[in-house]
Protein backbone atom coordinates (compact mmCIF):
# COMPACT_ATOMS: atom_id res chain seq x y z
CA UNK A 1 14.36 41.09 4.16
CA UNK A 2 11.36 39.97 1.90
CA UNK A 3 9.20 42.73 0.68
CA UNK A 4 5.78 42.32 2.75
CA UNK A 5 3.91 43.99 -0.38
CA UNK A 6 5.28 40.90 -2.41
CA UNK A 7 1.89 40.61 -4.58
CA UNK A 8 2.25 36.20 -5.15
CA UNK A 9 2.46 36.04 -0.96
CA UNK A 10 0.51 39.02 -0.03
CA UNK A 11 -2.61 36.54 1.70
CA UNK A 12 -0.51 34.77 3.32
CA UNK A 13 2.45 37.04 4.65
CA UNK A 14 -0.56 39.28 6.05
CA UNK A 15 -1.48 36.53 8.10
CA UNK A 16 0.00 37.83 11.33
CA UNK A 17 1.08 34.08 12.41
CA UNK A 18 3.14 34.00 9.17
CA UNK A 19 4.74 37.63 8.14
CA UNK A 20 7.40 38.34 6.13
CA UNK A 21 9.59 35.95 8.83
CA UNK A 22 7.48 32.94 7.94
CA UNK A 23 7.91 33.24 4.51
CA UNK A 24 11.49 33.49 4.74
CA UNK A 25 11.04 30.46 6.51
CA UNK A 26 9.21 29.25 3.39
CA UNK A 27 12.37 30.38 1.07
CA UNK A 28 14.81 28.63 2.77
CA UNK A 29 12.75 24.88 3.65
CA UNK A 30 13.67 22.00 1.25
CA UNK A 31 11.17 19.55 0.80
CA UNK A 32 11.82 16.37 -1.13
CA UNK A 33 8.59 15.02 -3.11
CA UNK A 34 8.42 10.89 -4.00
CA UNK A 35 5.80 10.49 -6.69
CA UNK A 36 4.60 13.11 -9.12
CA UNK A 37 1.07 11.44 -8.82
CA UNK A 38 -2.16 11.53 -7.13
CA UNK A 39 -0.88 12.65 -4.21
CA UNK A 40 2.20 14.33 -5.35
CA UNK A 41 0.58 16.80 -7.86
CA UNK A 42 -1.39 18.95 -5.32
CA UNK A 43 1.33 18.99 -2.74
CA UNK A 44 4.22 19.69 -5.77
CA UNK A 45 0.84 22.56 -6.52
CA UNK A 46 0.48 24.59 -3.15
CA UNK A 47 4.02 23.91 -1.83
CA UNK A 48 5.19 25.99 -4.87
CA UNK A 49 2.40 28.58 -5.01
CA UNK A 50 3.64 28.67 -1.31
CA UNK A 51 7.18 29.75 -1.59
CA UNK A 52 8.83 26.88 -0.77
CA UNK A 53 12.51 27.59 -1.59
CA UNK A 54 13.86 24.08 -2.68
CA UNK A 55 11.65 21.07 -3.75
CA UNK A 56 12.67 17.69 -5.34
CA UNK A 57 10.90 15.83 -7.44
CA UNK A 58 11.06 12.10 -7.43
CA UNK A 59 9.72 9.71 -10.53
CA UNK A 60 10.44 7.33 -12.91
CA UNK A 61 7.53 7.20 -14.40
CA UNK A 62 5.81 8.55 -17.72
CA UNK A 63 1.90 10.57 -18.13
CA UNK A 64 -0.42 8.30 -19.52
CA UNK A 65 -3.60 9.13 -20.78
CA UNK A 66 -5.09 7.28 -16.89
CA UNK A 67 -3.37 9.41 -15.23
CA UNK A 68 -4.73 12.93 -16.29
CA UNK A 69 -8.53 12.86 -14.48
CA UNK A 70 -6.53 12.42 -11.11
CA UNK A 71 -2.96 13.79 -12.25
CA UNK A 72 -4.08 17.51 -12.36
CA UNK A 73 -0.07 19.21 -13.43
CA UNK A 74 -0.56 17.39 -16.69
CA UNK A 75 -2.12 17.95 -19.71
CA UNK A 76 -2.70 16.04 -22.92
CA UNK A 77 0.56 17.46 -23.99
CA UNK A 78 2.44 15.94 -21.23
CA UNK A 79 1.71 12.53 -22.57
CA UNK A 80 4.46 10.41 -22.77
CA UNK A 81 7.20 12.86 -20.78
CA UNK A 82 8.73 11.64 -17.74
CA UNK A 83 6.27 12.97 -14.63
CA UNK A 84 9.17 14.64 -12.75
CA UNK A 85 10.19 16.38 -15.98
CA UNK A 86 6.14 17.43 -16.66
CA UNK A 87 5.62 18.54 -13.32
CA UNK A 88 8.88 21.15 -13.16
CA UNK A 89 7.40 22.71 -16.52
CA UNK A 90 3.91 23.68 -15.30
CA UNK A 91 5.62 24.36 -11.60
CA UNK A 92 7.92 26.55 -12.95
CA UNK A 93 5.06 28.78 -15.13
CA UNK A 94 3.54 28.16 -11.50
CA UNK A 95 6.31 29.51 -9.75
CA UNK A 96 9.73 30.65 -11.20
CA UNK A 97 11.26 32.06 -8.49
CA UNK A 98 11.37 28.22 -6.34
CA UNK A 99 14.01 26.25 -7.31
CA UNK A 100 12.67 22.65 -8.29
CA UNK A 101 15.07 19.58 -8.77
CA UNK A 102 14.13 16.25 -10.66
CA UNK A 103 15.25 12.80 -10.00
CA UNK A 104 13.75 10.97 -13.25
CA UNK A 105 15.62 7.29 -11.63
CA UNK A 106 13.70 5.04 -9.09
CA UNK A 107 14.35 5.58 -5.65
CA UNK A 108 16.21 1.90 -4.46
CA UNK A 109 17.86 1.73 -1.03
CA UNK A 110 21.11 2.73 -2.82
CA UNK A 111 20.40 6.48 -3.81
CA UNK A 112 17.88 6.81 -0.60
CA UNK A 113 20.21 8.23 2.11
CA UNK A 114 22.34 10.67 -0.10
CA UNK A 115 19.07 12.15 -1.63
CA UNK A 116 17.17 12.45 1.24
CA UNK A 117 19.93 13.72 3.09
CA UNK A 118 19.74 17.02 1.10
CA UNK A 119 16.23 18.00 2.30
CA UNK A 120 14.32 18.88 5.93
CA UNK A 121 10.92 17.13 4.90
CA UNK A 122 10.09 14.12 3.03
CA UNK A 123 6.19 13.39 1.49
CA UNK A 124 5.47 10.28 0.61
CA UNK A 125 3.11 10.68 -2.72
CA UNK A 126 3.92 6.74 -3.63
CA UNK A 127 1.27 3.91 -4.14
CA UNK A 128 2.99 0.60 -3.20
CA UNK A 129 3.85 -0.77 0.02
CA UNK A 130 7.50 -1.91 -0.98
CA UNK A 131 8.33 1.99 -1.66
CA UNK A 132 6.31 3.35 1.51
CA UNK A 133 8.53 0.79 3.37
CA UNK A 134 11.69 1.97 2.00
CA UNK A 135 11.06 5.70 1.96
CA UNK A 136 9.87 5.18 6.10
CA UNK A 137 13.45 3.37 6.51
CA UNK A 138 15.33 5.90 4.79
CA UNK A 139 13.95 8.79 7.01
CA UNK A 140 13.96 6.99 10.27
CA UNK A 141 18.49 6.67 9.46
CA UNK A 142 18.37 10.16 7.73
CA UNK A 143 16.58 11.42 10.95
CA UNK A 144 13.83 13.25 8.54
CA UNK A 145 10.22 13.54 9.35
CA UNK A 146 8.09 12.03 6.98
CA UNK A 147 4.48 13.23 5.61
CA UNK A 148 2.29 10.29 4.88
CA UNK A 149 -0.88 9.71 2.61
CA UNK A 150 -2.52 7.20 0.96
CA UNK A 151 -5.80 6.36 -0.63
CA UNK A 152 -7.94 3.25 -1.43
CA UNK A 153 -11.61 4.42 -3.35
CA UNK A 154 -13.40 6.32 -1.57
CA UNK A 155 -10.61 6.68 1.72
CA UNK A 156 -8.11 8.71 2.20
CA UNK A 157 -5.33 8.85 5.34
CA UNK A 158 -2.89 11.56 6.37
CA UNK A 159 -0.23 11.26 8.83
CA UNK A 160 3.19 12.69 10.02
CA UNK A 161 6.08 10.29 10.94
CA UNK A 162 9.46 10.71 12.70
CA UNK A 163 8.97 14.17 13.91
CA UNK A 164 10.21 15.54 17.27
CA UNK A 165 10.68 11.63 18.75
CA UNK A 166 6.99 10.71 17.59
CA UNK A 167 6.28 7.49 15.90
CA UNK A 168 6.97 6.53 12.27
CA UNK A 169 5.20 4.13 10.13
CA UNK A 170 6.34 0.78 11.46
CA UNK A 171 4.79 1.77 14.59
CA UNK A 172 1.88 1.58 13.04
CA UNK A 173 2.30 -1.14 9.97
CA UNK A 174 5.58 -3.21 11.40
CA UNK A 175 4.94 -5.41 9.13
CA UNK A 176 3.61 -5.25 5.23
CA UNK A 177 -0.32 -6.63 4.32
CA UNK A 178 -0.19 -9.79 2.32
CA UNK A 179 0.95 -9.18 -1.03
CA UNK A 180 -2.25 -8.97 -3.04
CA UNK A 181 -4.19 -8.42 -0.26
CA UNK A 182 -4.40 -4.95 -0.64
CA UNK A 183 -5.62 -3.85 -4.80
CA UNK A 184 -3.71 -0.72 -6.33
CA UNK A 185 -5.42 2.04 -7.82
CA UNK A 186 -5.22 0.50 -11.06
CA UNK A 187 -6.78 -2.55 -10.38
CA UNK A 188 -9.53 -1.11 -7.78
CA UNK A 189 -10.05 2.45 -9.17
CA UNK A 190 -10.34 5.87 -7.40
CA UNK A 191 -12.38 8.50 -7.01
CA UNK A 192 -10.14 12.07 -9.23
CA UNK A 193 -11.11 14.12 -6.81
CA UNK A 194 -9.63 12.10 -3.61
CA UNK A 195 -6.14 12.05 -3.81
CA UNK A 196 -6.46 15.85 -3.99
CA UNK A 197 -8.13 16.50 -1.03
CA UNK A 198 -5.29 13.68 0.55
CA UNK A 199 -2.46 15.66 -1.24
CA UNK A 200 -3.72 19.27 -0.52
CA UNK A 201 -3.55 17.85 3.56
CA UNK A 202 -0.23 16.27 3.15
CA UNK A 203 0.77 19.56 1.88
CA UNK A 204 -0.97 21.72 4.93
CA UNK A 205 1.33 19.68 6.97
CA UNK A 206 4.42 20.46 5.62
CA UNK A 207 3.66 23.69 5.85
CA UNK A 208 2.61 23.82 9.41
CA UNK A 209 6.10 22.34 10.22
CA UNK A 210 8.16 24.98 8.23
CA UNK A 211 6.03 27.48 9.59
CA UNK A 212 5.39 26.01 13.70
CA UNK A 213 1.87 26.29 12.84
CA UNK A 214 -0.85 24.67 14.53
CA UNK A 215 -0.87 20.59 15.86
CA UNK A 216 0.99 18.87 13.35
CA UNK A 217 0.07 15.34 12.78
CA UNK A 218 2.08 14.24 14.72
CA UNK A 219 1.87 10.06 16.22
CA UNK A 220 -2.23 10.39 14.79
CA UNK A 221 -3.46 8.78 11.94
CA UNK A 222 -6.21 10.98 10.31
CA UNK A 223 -8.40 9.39 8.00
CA UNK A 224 -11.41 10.76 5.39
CA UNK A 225 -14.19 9.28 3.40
CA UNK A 226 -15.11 11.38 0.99
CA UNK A 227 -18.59 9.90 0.62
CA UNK A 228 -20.08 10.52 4.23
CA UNK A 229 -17.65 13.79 4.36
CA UNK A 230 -17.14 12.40 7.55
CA UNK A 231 -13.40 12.45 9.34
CA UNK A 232 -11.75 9.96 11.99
CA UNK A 233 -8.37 10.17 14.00
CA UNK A 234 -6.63 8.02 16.22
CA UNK A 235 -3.30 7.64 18.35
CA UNK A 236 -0.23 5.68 16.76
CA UNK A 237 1.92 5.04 19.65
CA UNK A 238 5.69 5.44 19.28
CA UNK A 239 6.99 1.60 19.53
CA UNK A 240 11.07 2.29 20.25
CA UNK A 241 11.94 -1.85 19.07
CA UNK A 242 10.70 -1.20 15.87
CA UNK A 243 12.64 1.89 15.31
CA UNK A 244 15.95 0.42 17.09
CA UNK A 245 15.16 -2.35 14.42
CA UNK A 246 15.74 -0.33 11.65
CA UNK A 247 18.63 1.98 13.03
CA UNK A 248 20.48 -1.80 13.96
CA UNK A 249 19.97 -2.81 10.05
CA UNK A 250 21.10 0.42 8.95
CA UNK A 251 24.19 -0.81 8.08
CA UNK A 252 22.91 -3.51 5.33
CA UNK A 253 20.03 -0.69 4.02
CA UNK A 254 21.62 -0.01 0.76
CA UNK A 255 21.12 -4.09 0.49
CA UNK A 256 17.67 -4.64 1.68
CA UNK A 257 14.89 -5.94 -1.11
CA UNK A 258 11.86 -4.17 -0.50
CA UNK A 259 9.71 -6.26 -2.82
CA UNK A 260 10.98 -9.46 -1.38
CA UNK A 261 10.17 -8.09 1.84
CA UNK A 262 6.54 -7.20 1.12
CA UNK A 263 5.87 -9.98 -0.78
CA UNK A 264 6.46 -8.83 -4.38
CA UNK A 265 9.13 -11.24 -4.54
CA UNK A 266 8.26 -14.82 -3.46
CA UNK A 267 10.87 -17.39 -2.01
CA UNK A 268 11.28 -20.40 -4.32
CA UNK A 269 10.69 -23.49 -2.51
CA UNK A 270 11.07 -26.89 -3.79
CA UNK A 271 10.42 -30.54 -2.25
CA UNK A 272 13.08 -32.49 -0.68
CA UNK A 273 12.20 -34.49 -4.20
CA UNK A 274 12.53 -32.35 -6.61
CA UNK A 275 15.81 -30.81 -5.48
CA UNK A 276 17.26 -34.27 -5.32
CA UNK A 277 16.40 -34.85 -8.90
CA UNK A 278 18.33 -31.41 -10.00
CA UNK A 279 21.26 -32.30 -11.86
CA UNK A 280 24.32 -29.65 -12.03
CA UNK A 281 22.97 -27.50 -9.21
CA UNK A 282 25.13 -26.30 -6.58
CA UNK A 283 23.74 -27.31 -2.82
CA UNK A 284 24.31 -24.62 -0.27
CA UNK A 285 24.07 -26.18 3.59
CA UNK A 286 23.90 -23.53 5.55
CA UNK A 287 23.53 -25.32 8.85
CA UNK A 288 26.34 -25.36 11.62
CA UNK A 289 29.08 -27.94 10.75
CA UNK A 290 28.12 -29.91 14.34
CA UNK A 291 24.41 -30.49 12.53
CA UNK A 292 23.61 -34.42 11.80
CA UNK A 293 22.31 -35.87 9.00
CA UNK A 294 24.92 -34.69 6.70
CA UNK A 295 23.80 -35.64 3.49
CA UNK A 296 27.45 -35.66 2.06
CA UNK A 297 25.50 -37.40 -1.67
CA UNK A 298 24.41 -34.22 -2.89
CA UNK A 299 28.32 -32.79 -2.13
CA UNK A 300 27.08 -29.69 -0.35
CA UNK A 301 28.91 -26.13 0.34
CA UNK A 302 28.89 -26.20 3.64
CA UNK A 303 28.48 -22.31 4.58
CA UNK A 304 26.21 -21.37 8.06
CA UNK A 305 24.12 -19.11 7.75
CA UNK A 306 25.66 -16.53 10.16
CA UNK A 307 28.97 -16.60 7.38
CA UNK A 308 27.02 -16.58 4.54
CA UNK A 309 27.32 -12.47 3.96
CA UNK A 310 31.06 -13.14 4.26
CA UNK A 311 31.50 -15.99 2.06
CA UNK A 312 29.34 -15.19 -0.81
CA UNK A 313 32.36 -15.07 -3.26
CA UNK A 314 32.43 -18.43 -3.30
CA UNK A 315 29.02 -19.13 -4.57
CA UNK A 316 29.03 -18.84 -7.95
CA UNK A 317 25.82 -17.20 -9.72
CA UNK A 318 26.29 -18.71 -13.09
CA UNK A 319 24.88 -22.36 -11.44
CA UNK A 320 21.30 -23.07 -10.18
CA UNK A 321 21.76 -22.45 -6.20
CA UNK A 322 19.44 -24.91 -4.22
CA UNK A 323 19.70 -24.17 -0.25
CA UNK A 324 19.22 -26.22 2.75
CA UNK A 325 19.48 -26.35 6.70
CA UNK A 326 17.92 -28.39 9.40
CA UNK A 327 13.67 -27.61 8.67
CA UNK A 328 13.80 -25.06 5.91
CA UNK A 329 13.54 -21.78 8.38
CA UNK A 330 17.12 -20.62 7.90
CA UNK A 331 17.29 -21.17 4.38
CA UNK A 332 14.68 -18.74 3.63
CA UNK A 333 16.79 -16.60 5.51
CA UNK A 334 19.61 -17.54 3.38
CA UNK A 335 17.56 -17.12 0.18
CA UNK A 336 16.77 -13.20 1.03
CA UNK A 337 20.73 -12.57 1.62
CA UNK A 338 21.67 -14.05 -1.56
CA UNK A 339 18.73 -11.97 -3.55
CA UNK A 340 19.97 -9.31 -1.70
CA UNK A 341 23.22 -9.35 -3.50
CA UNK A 342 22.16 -10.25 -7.01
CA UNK A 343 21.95 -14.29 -6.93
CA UNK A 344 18.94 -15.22 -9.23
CA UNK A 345 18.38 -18.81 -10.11
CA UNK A 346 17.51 -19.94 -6.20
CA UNK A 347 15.47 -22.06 -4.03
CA UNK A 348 15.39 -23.47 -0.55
CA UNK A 349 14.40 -27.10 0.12
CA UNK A 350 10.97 -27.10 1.84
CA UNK A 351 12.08 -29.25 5.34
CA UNK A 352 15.46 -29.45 4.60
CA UNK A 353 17.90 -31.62 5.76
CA UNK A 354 15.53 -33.72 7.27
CA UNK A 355 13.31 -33.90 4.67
CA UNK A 356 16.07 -34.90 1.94
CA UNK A 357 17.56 -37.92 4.90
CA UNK A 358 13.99 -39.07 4.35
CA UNK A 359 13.70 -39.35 0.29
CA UNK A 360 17.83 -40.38 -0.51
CA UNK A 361 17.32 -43.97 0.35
CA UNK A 362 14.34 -44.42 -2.33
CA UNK A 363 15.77 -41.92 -4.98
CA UNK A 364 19.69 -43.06 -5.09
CA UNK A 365 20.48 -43.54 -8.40
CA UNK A 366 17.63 -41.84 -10.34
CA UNK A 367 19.42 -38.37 -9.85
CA UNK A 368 22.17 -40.47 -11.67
CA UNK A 369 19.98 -41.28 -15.05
């Protein structure tokens, strides 16, 4: 039993909602941290001044001299060390007695479930959509509820996904903004003092789980402008299809490109024309074999798309892959398979088929100069 006159948790054990029972609650949670940022440093702050037993760290990154007016673990001496690594040091002069793991690799759909699998909570302290996307995937097949916050100037939000059946966050973005649409921090700039206040509420939440405290916030999106001091909420409805959609795909996860799926990534698309006038590529026809015209000049691999996951080893990736089907919808689906599994040099015929039956009679023979 924990000593109640424990001096570092005295405030809060004599809370009578809390006690020496909620912070052995406390002592045993694991909470898994992505991003030692913004966000992450005021959540990695009070979740260890807290007593959280077990916390992970996630982050590839390294302090740079930007980050410090926002960044508040590190000092000028952190410059240049790996944030994960930075943060344990001043959390564990915070803190000893919490036991803090770092993960100094980038989090990619094939380290996801076995990491997350280890912890009760996940926070997302990230700053890109193709990350937020991956980490709300990985907890919706780990069955973990995820703590959400993000900032843009002068805004802030806070939410709470997957927890007891509630929504998670493609219920409320199913599908990512436009890539560019939406600046970063670095290109827009932030407020210091913002992603604290967002962090510091991220971190309340976690809290109020581990300790069944208070109305988590749970399928509402709460949002803050720290201008007007003023605060809004709404209701984020649980939509079951677009969490059946993930669990359905879980199987292919570990293979799923985040940045071509936000936009980071763009689809190479070339003319019926151009891809005529290729010489030495390898042409992928991924239509089904009953499909007319055949356009047997450019001596096509004839693979449909529904085979192409199974058939992949013979493709090889040392030759320029140009793909094709009937209008040039499937082959964009084709494209995102085969940068899936490491095919680089790629493009998809804008119209396809019917596009290149259009162009062969005119260009026979130049492909041939």
């Amino acid at each position: 039993m924990m000593n109640s006159f424990n001096p570092r948790y005295h405030r809060q054990i004599i809370l009578p909602e809390i006690g020496t029972a909620g912070q052995e609650k406390l002592d045993t949670a694991k909470v898994l941290v992505i991003g030692a940022g913004g966000l992450g440093c005021p959540v990695l702050q009070y979740l260890t001044a807290a007593g959280v037993g077990t916390i992970g760290i996630v982050d590839f990154d390294t302090v740079d001299i930007s980050n410090l007016h926002r960044q508040i673990l590190y000092g000028t001496d952190s410059l240049g060390i790996n944030k994960a690594v930075a943060a344990k040091q001043r959390l564990t002069d915070l803190n000893p007695t919490v036991t803090i793991h770092t993960y100094t690799e980038k989090l990619t759909p094939k380290n996801a479930i076995p990491l997350f699998s280890d912890y009760d909570i996940i926070v997302d302290g990230t700053d890109n959509f193709s990350t937020r996307y991956l980490v709300s995937d990985a907890c919706i097949i780990t069955d973990k509820p995820l703590v959400y916050g993000a900032i843009f100037k002068y805004e802030g939000q806070v939410s709470v996904f997957n927890y007891q059946n509630g929504p998670s966050y493609r219920c409320l973005f199913p599908e990512p903004p436009k890539a560019g649409s939406v600046p970063s921090c670095s290109e827009i700039g932030v407020l210091g003092v913002l992603p604290g206040i967002i962090g510091s509420m991220q971190a309340n939440e976690v809290l109020k789980m581990i300790l069944d405290l208070g109305d988590v916030l749970n399928g509402k999106l709460l949002m803050y402008n720290c201008l007007t001091t003023q605060f809004s909420s709404f209701t984020i409805n649980r939509v079951a299809a677009e969490i059946s959609k993930v669990l359905d795909a879980a199987h292919c996860f570990e293979t799923t490109d985040y940045d071509l799926f936000c936009g980071v990534k763009q689809i190479s698309e070339i003319t019926a024309q151009e891809a005529f006038l290729v010489k030495n590529a390898q042409f992928i026809d991924v239509r089904e074999t009953h499909e007319q015209p055949k356009i047997e000049y450019l001596n096509p691999i004839y693979i449909p798309l529904g085979s192409l996951e199974q058939e992949l080893h013979t493709i090889s990736k040392e030759k320029e892959t140009i793909v094709f089907c009937q209008s040039g919808i499937r082959s964009k689906r084709a494209l995102d398979i085969l940068l899936q599994n490491g095919f680089e040099n790629i493009s998809h015929i804008k119209g396809g088929a019917i596009a290149l039956h259009e162009i062969i009679p005119d260009l026979t023979g130049l492909r041939d100069l």
